[in-house]
N, C-alpha and C. Protein backbone atom coordinates (compact mmCIF):
# COMPACT_ATOMS: atom_id res chain seq x y z
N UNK A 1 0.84 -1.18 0.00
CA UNK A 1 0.00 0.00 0.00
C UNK A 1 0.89 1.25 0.00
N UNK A 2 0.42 2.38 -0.66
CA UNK A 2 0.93 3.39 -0.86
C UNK A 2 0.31 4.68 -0.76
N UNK A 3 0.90 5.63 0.36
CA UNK A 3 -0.12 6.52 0.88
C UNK A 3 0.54 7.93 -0.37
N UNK A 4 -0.64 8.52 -0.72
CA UNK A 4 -0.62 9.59 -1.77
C UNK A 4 -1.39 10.64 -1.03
N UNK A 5 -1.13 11.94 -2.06
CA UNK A 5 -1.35 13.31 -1.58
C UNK A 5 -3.07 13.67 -2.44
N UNK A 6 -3.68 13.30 -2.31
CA UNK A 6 -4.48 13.84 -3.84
C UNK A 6 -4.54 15.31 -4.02
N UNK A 7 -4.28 15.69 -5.45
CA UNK A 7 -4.09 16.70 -5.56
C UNK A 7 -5.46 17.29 -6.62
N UNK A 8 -6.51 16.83 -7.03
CA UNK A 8 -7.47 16.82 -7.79
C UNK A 8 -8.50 15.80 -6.84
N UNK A 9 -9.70 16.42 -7.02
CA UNK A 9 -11.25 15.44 -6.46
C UNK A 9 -11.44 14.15 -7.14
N UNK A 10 -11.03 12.88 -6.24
CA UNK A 10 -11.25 11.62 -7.41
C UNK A 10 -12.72 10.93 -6.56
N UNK A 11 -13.21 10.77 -7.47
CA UNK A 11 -14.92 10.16 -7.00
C UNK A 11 -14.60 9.03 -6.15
N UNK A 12 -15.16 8.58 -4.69
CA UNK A 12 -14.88 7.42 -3.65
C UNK A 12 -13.70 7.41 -3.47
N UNK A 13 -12.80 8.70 -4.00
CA UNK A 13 -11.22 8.31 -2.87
C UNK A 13 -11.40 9.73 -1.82
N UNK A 14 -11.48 10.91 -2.37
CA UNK A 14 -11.47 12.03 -1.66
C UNK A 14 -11.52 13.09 -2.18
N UNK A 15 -11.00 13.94 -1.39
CA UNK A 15 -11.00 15.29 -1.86
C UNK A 15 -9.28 16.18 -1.63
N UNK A 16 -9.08 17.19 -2.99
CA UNK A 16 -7.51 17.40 -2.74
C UNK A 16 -7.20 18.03 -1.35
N UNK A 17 -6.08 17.86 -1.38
CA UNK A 17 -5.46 17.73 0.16
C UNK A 17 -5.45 16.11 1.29
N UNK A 18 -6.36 15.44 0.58
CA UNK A 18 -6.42 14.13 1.24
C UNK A 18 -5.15 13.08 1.66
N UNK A 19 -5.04 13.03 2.81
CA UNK A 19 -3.82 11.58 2.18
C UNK A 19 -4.75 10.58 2.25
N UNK A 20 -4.41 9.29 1.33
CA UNK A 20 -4.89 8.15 1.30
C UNK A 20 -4.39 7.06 1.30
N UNK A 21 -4.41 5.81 1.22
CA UNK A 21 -3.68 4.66 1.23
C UNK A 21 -4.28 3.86 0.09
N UNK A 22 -3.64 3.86 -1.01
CA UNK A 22 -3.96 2.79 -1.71
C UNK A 22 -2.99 1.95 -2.83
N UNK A 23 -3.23 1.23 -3.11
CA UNK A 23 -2.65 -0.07 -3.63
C UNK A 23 -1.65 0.80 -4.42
N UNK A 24 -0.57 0.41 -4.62
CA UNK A 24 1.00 0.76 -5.00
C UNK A 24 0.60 0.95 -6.72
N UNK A 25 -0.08 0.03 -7.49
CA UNK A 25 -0.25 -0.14 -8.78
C UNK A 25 -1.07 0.91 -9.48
N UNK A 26 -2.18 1.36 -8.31
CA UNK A 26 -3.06 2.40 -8.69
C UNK A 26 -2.50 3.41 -8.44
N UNK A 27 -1.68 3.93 -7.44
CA UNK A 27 -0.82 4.96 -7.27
C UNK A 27 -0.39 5.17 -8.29
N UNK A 28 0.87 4.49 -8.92
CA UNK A 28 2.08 4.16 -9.50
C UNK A 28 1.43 4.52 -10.95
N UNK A 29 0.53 3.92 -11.40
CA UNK A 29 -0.01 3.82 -13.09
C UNK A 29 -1.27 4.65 -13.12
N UNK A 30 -1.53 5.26 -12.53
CA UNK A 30 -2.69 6.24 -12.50
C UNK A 30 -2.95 7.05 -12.27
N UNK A 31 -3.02 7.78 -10.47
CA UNK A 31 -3.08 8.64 -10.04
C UNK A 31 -2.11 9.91 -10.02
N UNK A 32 -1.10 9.22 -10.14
CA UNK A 32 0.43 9.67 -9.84
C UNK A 32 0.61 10.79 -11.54
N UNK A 33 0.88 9.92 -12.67
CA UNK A 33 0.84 10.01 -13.94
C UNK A 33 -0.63 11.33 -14.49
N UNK A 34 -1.81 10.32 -13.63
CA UNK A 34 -2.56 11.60 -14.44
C UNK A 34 -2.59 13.04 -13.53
N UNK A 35 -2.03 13.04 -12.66
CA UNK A 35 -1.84 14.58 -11.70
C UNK A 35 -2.70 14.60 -10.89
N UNK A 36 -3.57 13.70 -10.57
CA UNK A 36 -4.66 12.83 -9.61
C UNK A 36 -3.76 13.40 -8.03
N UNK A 37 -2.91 13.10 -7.72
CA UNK A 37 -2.26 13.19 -6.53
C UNK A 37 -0.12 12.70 -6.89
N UNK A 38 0.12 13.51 -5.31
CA UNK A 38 1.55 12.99 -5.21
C UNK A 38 2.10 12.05 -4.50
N UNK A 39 3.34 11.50 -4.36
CA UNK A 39 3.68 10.77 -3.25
C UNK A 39 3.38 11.38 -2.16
N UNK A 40 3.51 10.69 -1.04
CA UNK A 40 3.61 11.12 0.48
C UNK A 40 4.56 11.14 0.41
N UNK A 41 5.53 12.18 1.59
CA UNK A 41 6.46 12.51 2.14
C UNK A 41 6.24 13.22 3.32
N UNK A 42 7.04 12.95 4.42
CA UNK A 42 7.03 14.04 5.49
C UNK A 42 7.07 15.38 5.46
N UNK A 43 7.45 15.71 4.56
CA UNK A 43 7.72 17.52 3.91
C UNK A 43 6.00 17.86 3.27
N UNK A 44 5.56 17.31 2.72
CA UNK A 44 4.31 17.05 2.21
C UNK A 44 3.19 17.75 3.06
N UNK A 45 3.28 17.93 4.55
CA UNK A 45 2.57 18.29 5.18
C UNK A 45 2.09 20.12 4.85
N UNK A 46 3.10 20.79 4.29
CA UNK A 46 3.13 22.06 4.07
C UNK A 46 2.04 22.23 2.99
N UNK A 47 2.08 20.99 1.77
CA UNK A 47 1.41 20.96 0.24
C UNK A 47 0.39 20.88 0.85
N UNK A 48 -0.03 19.62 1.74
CA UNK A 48 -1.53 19.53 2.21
C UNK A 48 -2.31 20.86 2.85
N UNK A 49 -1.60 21.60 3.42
CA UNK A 49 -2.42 22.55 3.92
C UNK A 49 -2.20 23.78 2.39
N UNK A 50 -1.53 23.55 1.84
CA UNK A 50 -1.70 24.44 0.54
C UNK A 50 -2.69 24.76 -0.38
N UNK A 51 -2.75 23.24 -0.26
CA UNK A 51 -4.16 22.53 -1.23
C UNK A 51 -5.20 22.66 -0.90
N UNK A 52 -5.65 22.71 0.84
CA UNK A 52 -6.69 22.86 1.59
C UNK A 52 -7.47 24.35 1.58
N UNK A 53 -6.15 25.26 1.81
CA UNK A 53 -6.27 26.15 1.45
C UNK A 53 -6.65 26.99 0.14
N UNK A 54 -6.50 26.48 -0.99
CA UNK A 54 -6.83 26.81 -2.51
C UNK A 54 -8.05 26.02 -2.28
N UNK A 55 -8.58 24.99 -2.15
CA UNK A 55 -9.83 24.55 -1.82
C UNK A 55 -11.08 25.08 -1.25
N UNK A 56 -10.91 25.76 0.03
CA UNK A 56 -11.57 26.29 0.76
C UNK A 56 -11.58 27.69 0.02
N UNK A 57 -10.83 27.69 -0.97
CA UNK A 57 -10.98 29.33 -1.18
C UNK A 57 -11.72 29.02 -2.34
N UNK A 58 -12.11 28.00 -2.91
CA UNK A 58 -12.52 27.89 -4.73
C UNK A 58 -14.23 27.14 -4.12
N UNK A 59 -14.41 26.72 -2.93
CA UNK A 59 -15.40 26.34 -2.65
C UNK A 59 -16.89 27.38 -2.38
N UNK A 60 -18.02 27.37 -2.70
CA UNK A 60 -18.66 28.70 -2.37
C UNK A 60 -19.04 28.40 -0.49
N UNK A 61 -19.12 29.75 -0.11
CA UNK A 61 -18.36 30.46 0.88
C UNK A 61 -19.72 30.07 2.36
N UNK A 62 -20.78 29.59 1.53
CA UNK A 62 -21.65 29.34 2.21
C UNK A 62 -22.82 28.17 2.17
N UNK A 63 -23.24 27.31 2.85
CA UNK A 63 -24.11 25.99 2.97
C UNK A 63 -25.53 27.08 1.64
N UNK A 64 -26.29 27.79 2.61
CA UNK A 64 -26.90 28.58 1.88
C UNK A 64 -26.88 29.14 0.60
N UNK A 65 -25.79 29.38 0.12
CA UNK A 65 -25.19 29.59 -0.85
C UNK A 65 -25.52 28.80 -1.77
N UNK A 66 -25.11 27.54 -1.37
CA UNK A 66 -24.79 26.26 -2.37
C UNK A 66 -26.43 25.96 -2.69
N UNK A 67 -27.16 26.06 -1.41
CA UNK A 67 -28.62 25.38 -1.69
C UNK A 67 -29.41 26.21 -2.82
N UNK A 68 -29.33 28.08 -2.61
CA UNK A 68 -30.01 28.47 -3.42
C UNK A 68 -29.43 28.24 -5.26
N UNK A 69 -27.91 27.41 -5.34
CA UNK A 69 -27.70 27.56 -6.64
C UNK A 69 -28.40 26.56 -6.95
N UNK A 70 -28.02 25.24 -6.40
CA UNK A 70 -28.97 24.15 -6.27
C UNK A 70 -30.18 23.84 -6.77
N UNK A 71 -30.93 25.00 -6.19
CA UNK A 71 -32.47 24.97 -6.41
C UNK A 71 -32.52 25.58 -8.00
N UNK A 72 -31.60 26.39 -8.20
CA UNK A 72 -31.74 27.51 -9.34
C UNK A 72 -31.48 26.69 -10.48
N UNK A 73 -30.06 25.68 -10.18
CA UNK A 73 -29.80 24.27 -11.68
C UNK A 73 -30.70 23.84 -11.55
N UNK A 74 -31.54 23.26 -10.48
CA UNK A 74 -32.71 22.09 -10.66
C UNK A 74 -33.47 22.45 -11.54
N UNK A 75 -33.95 23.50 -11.12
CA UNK A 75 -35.22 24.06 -11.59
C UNK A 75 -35.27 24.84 -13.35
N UNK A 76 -33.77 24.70 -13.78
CA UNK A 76 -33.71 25.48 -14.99
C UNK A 76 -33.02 24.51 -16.29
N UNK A 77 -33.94 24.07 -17.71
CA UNK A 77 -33.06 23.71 -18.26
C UNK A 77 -32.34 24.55 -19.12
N UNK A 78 -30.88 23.79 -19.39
CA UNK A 78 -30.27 24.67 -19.80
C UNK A 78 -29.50 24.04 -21.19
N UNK A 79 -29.91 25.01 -22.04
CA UNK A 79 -29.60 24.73 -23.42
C UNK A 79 -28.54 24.88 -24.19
N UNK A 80 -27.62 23.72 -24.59
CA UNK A 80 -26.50 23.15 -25.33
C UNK A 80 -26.77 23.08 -26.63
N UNK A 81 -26.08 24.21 -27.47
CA UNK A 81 -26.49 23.98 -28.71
C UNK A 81 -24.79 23.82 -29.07
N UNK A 82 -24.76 22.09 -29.86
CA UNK A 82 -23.29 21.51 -30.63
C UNK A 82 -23.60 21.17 -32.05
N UNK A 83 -22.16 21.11 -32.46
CA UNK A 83 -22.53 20.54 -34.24
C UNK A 83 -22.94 19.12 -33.91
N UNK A 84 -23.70 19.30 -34.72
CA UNK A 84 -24.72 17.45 -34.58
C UNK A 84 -25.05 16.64 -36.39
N UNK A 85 -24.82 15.70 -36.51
CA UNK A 85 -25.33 14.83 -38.01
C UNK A 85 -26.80 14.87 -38.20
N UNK A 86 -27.06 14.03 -39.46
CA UNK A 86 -28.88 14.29 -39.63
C UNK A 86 -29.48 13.74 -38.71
N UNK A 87 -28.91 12.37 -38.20
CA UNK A 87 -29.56 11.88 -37.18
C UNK A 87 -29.62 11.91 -35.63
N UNK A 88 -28.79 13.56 -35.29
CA UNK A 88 -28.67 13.55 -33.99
C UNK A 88 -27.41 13.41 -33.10
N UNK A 89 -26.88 12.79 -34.29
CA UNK A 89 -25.96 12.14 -33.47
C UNK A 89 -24.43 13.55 -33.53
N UNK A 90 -24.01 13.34 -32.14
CA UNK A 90 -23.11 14.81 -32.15
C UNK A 90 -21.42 14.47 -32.55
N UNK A 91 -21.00 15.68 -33.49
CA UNK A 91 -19.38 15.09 -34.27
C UNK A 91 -18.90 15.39 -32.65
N UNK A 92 -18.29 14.42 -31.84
CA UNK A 92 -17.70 14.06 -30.51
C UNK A 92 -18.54 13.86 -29.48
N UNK A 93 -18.40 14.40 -28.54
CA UNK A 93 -19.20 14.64 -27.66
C UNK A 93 -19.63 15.84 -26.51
N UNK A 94 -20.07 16.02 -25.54
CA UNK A 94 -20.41 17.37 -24.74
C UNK A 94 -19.53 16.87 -23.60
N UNK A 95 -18.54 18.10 -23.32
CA UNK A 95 -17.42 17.78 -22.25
C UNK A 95 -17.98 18.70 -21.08
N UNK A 96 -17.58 18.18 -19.61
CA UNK A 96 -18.03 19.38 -18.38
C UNK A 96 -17.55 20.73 -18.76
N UNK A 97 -16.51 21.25 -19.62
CA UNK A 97 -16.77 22.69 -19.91
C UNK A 97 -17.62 23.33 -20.59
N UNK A 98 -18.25 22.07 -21.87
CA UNK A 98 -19.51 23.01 -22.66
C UNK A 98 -20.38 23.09 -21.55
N UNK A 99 -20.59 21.82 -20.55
CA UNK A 99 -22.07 22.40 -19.57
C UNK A 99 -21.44 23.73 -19.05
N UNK A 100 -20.43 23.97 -18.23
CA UNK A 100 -20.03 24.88 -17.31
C UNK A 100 -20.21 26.35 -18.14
N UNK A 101 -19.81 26.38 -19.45
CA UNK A 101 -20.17 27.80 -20.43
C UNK A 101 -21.40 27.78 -20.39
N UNK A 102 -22.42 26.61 -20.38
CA UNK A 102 -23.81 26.82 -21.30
C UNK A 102 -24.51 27.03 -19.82
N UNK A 103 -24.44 26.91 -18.79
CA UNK A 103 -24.59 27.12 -17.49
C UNK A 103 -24.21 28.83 -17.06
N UNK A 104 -23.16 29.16 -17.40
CA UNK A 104 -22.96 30.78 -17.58
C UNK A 104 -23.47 31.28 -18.25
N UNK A 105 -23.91 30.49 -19.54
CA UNK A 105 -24.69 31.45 -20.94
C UNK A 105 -26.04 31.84 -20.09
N UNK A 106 -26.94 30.90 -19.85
CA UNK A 106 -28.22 30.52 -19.02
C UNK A 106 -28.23 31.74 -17.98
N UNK A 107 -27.14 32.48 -17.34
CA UNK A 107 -27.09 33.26 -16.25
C UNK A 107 -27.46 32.22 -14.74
N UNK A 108 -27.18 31.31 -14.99
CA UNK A 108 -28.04 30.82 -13.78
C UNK A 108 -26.53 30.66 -12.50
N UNK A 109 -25.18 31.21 -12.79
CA UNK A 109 -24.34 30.72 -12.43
C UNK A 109 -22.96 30.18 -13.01
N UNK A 110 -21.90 30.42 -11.85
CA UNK A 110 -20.59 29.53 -12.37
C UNK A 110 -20.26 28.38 -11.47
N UNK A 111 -19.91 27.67 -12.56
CA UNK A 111 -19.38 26.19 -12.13
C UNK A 111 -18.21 25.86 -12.47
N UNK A 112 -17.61 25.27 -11.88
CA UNK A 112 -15.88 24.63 -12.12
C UNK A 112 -16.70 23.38 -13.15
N UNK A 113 -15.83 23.47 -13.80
CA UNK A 113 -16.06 22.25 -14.41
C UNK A 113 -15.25 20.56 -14.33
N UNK A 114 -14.30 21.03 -12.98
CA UNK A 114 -14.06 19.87 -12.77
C UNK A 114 -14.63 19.25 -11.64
N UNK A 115 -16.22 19.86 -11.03
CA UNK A 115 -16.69 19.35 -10.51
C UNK A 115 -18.26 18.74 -11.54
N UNK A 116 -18.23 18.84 -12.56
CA UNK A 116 -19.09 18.40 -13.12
C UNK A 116 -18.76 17.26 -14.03
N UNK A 117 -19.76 16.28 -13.46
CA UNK A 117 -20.15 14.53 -13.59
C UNK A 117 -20.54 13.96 -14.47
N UNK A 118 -20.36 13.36 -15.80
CA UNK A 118 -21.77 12.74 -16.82
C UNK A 118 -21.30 11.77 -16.50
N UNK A 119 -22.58 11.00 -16.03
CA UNK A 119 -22.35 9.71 -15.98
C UNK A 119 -22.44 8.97 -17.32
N UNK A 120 -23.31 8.94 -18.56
CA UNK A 120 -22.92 8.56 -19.65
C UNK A 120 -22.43 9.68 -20.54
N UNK A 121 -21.21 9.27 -21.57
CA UNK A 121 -21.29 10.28 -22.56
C UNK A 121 -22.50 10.65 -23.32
N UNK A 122 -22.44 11.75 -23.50
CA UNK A 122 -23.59 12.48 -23.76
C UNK A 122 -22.89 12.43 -25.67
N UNK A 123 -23.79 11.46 -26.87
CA UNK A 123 -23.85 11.86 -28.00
C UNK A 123 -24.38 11.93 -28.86
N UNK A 124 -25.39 12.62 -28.37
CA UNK A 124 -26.58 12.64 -29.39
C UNK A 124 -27.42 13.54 -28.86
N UNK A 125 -28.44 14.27 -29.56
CA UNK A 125 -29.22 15.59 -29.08
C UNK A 125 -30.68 14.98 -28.47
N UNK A 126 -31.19 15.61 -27.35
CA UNK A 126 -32.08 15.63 -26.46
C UNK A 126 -31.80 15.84 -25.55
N UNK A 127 -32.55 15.31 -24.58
CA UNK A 127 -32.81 16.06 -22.79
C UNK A 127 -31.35 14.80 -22.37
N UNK A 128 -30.73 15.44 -21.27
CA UNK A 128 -29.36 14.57 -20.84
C UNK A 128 -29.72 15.22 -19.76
N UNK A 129 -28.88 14.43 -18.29
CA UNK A 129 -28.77 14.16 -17.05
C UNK A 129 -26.98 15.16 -16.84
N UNK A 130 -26.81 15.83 -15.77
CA UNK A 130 -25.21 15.84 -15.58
C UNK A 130 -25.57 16.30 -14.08
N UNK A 131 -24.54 15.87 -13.21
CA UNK A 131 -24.49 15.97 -11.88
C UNK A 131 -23.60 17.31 -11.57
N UNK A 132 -23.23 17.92 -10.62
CA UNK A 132 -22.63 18.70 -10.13
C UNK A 132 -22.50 19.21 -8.60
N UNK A 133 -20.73 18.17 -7.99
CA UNK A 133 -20.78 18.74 -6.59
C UNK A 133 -20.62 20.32 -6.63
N UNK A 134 -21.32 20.67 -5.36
CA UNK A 134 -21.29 22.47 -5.49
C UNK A 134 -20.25 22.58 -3.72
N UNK A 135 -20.60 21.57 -2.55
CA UNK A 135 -19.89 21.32 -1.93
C UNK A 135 -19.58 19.50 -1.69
N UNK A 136 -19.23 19.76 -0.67
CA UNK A 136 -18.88 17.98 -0.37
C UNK A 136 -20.54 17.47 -0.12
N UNK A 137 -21.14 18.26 0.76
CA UNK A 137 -22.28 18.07 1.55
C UNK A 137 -23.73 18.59 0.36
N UNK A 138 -23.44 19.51 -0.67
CA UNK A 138 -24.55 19.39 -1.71
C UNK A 138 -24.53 19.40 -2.99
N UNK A 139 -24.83 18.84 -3.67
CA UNK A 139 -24.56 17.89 -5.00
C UNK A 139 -26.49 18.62 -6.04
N UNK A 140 -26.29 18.89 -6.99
CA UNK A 140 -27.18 19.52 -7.79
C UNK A 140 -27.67 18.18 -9.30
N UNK A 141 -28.52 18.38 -9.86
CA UNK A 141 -28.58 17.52 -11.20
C UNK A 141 -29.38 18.78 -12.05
N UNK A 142 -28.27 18.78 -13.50
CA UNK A 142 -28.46 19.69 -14.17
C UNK A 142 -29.71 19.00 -15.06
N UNK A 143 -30.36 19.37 -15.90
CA UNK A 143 -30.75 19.04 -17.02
C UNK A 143 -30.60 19.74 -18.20
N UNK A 144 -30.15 18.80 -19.17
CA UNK A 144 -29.58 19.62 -20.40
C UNK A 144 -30.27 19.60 -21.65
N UNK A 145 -30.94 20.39 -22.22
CA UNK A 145 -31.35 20.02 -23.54
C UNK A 145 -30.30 20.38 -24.72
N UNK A 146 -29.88 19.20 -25.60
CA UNK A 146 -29.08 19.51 -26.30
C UNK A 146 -29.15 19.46 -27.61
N UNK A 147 -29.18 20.56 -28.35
CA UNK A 147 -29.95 20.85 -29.56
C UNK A 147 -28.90 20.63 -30.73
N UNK A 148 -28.92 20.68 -32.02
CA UNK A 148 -28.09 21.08 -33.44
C UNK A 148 -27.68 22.06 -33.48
N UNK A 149 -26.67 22.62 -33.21
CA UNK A 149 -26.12 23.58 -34.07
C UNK A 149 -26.55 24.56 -35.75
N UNK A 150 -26.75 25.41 -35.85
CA UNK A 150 -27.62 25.58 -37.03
C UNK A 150 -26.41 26.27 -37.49
């Protein structure tokens, strides 16, 4: 086992600043490589509160806060217009930054977009699902209608 720094939010391990313990292979070929997190080291302790710190500062500032954006994604769809074929189907796909722009376009708000979730790729036009933590403690579901490009 191999304890790491995470330096990015990985879904069921943690949140950055975390140390964690996990298997040497997943460290080693994954986490490490994609900028996921660092080794541990005793010196390390300084990064963790670094990270905590850039965290707490990129997080919104209030429980309240988070609920009224919450209510405001729920309640609003918000419209993705990409280049799409005759049948719908879209040339790639919709990445968490088109939601996070088309979410600013909407006025309804800003979102990091590396807190935003699709659980399936999204490729093809209609109504789509995307999640979004806003804190640890409240989590939003966007709905997207995603139209052709004209």
């Amino acid at each position: 086992m191999s304890k790491v720094i995470l330096t990015h939010e990985v879904t069921g391990l943690g949140a950055p600043g975390d140390v964690i313990e996990v298997k040497n292979g997943y460290a080693r070929n994954y986490l490490v490589p994609q900028g996921f997190a660092t080794p541990w080291t005793r010196g390390g302790e300084k990064q963790v509160e670094q990270i905590k710190a850039a965290r707490a500062a990129r997080e919104l500032a209030t429980l309240e806060d988070a609920k009224s954006l919450k209510e405001a994604l729920e309640s609003t769809k918000v419209k993705l217009s990409v280049k799409a074929g005759a049948e719908g189907r879209l040339f790639g796909s919709v990445k968490p930054a088109d939601i996070a722009a088309a979410v600013s376009e909407a006025g309804v708000g800003e979102l990091d977009r590396r807190k935003i979730e699709i659980p399936t790729p999204i490729k093809t036009t209609g109504t789509h699902e995307a999640s979004v933590r806003l804190r640890e403690d409240v989590s939003a579901t966007i709905t997207l209608q995603v139209v052709a490009a004209k």
